[in-house]
N, C-alpha and C. Protein backbone atom coordinates (compact mmCIF):
# COMPACT_ATOMS: atom_id res chain seq x y z
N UNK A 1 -7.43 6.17 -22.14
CA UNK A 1 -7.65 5.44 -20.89
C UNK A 1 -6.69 5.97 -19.83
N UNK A 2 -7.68 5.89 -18.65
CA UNK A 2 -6.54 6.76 -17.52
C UNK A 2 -5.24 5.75 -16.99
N UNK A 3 -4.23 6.36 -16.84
CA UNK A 3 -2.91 5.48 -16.62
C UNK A 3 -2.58 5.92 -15.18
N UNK A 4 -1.74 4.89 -14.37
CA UNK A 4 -1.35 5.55 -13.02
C UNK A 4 0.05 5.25 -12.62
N UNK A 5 0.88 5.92 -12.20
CA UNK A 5 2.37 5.40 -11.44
C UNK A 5 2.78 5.78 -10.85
N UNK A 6 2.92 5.05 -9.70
CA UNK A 6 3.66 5.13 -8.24
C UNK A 6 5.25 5.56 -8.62
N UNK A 7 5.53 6.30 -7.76
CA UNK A 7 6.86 6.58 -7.80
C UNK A 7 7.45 7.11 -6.42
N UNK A 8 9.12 6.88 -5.64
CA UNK A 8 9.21 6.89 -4.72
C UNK A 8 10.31 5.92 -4.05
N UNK A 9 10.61 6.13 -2.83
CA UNK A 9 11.98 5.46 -2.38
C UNK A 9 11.68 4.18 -2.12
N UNK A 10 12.24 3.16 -2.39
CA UNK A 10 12.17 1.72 -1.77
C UNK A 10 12.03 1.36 -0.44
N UNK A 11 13.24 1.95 0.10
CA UNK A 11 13.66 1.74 1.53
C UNK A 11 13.38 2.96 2.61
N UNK A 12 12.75 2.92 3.52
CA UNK A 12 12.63 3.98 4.30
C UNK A 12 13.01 3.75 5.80
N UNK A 13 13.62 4.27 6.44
CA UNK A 13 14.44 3.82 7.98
C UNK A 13 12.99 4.60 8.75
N UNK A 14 13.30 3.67 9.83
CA UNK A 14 11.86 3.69 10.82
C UNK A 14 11.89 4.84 11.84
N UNK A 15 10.84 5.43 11.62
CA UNK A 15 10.72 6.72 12.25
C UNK A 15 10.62 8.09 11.01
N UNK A 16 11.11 7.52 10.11
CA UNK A 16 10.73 8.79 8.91
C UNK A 16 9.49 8.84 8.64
N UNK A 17 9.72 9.47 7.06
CA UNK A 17 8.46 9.87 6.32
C UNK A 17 8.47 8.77 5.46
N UNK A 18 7.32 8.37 4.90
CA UNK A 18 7.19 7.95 3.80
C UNK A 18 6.75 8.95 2.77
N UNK A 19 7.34 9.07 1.45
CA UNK A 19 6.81 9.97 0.76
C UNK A 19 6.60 8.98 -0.86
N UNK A 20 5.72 9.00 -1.43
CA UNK A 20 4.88 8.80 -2.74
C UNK A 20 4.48 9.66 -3.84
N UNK A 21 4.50 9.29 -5.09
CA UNK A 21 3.61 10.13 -5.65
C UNK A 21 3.26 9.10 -6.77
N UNK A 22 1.95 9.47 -7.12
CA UNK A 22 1.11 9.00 -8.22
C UNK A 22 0.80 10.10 -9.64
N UNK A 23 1.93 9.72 -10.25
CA UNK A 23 1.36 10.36 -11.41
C UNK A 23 0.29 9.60 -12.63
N UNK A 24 -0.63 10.48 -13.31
CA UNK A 24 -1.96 10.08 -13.60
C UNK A 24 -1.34 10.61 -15.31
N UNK A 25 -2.15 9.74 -16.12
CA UNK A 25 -2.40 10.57 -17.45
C UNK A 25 -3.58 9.80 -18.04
N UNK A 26 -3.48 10.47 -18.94
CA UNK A 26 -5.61 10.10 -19.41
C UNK A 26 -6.14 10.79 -18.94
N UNK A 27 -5.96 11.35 -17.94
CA UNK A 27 -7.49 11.80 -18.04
C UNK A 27 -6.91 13.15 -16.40
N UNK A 28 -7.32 14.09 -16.06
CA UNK A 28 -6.85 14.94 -15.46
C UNK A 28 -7.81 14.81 -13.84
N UNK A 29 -6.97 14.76 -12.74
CA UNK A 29 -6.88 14.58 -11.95
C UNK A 29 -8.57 15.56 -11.02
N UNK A 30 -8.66 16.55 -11.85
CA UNK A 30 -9.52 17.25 -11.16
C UNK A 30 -10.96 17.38 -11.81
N UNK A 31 -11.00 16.18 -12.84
CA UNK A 31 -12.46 15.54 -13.32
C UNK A 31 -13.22 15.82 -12.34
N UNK A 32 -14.65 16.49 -12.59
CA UNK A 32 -15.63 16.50 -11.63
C UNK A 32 -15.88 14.70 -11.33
N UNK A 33 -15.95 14.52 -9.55
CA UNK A 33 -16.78 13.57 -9.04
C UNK A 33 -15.51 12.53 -9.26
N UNK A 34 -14.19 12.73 -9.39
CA UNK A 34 -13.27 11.69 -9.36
C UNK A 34 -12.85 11.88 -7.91
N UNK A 35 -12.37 10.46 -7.64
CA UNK A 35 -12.08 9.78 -6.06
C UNK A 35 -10.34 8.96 -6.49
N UNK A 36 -9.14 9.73 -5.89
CA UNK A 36 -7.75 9.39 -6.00
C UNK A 36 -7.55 8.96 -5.19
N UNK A 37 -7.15 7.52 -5.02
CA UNK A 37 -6.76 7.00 -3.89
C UNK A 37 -5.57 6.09 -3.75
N UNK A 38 -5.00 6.21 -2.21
CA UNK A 38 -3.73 5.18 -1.81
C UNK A 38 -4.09 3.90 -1.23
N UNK A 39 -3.97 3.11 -1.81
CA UNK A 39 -3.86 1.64 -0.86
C UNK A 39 -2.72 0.64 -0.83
N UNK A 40 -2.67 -0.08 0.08
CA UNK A 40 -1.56 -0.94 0.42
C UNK A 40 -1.65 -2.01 0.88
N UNK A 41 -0.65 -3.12 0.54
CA UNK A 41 -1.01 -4.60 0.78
C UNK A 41 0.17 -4.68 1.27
N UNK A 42 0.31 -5.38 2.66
CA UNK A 42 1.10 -5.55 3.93
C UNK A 42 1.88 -7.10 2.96
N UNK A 43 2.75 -7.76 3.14
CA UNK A 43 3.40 -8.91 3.03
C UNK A 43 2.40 -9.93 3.54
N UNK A 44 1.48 -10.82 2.59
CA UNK A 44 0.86 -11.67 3.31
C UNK A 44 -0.43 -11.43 3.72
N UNK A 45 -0.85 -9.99 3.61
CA UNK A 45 -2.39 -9.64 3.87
C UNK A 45 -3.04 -8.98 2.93
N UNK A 46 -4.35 -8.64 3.53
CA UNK A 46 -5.00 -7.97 2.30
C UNK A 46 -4.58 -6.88 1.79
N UNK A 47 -5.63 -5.87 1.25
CA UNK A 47 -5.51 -4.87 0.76
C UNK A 47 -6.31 -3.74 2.34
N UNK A 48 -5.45 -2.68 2.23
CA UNK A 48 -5.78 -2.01 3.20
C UNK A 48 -5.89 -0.23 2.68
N UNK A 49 -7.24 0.39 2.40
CA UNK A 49 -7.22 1.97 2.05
C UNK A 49 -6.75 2.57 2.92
N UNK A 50 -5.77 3.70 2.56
CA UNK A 50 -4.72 4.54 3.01
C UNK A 50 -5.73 5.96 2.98
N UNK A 51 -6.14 6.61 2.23
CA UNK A 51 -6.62 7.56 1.89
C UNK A 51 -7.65 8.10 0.61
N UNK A 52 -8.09 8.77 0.60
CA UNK A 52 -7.96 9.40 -0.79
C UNK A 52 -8.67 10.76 -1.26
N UNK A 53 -8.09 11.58 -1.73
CA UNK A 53 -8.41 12.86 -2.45
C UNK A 53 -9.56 13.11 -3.28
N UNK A 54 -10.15 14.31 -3.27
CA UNK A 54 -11.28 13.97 -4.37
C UNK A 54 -11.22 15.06 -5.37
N UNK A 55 -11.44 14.96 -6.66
CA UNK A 55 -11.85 16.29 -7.50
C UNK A 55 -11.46 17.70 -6.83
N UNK A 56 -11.91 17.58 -6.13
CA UNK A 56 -12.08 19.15 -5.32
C UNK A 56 -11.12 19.52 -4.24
N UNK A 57 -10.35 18.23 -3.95
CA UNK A 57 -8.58 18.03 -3.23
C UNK A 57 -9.10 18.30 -1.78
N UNK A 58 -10.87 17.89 -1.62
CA UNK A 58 -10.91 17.68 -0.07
C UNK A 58 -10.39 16.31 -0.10
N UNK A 59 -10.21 15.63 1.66
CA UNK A 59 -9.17 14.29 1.47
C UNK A 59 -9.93 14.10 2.51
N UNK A 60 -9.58 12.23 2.27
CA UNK A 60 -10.71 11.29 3.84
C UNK A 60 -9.41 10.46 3.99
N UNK A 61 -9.29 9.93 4.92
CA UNK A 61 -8.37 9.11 5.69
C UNK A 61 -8.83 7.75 6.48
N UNK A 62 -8.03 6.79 5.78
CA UNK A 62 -8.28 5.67 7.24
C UNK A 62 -7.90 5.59 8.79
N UNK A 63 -9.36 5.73 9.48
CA UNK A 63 -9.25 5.92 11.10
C UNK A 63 -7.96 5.59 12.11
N UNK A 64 -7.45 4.52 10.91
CA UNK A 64 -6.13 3.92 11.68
C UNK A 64 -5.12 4.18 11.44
N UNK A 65 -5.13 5.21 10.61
CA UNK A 65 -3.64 5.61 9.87
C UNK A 65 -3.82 7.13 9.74
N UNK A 66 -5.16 7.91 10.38
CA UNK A 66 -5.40 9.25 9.84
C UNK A 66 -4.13 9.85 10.53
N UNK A 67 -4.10 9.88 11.90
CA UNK A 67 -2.73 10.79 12.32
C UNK A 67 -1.58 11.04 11.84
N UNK A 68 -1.21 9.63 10.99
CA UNK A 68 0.12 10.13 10.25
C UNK A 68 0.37 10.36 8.78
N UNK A 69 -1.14 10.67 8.07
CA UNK A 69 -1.12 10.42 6.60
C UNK A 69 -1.72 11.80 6.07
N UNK A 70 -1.00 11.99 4.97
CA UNK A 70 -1.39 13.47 4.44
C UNK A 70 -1.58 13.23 2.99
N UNK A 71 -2.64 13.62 2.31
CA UNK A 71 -2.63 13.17 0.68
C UNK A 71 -2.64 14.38 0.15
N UNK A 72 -1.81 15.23 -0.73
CA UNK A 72 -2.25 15.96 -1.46
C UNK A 72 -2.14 16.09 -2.96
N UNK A 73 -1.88 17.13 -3.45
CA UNK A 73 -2.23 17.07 -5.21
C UNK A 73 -1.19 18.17 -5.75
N UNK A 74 -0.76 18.24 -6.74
CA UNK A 74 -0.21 19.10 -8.00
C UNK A 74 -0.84 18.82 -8.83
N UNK A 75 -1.90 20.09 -9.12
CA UNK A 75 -3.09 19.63 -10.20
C UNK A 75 -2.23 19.95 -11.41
N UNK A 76 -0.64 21.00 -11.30
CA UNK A 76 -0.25 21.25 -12.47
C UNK A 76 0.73 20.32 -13.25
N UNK A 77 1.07 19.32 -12.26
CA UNK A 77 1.86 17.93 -12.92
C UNK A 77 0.77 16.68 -12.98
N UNK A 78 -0.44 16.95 -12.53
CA UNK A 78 -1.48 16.19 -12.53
C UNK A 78 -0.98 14.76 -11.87
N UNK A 79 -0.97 15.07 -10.59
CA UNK A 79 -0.04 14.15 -9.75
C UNK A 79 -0.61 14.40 -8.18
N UNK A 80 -1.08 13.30 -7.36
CA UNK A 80 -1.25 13.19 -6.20
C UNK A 80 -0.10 12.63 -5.50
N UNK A 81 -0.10 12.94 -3.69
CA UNK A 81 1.07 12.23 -3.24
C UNK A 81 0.77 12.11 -2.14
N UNK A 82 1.47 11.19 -1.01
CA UNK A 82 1.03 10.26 -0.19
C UNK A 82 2.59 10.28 0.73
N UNK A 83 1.97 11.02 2.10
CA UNK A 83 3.24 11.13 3.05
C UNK A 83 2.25 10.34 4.47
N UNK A 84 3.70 9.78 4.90
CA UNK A 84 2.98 8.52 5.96
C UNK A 84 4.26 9.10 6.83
N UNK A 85 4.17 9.46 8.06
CA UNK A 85 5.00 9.78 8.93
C UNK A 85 5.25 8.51 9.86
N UNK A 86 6.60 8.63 10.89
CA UNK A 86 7.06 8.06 11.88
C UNK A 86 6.91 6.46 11.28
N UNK A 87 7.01 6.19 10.23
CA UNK A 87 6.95 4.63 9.92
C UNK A 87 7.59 3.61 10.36
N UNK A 88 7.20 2.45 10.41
CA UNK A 88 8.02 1.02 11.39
C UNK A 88 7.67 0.45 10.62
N UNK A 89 8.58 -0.81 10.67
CA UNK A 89 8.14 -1.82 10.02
C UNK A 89 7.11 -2.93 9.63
N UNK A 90 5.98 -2.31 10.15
CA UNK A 90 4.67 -2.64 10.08
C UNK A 90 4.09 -2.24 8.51
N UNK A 91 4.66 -0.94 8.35
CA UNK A 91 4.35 -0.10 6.94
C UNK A 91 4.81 -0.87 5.97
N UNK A 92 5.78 -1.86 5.99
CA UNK A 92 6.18 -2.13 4.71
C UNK A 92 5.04 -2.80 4.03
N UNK A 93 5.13 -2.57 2.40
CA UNK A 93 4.07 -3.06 1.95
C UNK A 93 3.94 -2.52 0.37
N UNK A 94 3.86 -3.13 -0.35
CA UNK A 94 3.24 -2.80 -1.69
C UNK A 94 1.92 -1.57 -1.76
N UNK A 95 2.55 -0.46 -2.37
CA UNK A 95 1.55 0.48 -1.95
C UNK A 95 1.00 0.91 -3.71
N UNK A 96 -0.29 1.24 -3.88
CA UNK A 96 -1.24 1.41 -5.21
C UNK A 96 -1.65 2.47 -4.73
N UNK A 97 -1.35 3.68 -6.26
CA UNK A 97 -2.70 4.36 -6.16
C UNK A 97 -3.48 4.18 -7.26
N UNK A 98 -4.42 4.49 -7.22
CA UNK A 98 -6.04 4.14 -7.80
C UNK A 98 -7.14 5.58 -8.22
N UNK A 99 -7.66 4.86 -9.02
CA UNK A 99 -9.09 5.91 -9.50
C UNK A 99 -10.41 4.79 -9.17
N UNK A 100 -11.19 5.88 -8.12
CA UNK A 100 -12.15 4.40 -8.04
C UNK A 100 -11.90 3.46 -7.41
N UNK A 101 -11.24 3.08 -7.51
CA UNK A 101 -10.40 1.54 -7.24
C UNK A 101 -10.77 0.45 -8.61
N UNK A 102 -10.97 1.07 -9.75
CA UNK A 102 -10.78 0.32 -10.30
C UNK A 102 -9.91 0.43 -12.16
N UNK A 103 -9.02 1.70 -11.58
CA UNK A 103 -7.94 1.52 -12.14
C UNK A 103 -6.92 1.85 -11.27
N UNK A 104 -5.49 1.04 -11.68
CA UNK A 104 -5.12 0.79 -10.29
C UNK A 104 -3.50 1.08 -11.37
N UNK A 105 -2.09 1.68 -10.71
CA UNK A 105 -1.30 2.06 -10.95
C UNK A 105 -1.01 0.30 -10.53
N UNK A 106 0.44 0.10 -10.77
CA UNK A 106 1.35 -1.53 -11.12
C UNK A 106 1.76 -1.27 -9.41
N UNK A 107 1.80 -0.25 -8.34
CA UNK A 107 2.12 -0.96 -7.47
C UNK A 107 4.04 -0.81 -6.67
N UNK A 108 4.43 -0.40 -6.07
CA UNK A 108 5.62 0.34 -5.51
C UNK A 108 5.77 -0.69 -4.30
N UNK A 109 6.70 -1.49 -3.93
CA UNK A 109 7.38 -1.83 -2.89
C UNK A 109 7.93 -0.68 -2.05
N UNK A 110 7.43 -0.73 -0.77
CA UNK A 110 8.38 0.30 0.22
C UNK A 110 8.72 -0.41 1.67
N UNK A 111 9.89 -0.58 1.99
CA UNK A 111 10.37 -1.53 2.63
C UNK A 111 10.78 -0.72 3.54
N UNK A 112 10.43 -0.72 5.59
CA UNK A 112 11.07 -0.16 6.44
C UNK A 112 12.10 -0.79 6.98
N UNK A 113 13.12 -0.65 6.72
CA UNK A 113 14.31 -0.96 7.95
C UNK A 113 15.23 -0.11 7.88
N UNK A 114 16.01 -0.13 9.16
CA UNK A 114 17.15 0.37 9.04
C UNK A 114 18.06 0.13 8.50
């Protein structure tokens, strides 16, 4: 069964990068017709899609976050990763990556302040 885990800094000061990575096992990242994805739940709100990669490491983005979000892959650590630029404290948020969306890594707190 495919496994997922977020990994990555807690705290990020506003105006950086956010940087992520999702490492995968079970099952290898570049399965034909698999969909890798970032999502994130704000303090108090829903769930909001960040991005996500596909099989073939073309990548789609949410309209509202495309300018500062980059997803890419190490197919040889079988590991996707998730950079969010110029962040504020709006970003903070429990961030998941996912297969499908319906296996879902436990989930990373990343907290902006200075």
């Amino acid at each position: 069964q495919v496994q997922l885990q977020e990994s990555g800094p807690g705290l990020v000061k506003p105006s950086q990068t956010l940087s992520l990575t999702c490492s995968v096992s079970g099952d290898s990242i570049t399965t034909n017709y698999y969909y890798w994805s970032w999502i994130r739940q704000p303090p108090g709100k829903g769930l909001e899609w960040i991005g996500s990669i596909a099989y073939s490491g073309s990548t789609t983005y949410s309209p509202s976050l495309k300018s500062r979000t980059s997803i890419s892959r190490d197919t040889s650590k079988n590991q996707f990763t998730l950079q969010l630029t110029s962040v504020t404290p709006e970003d903070t948020a429990v961030y998941y990556c996912a297969l499908f969306f319906a296996y879902w890594g436990q989930g990373t707190q990343v907290t902006v302040s200075s």
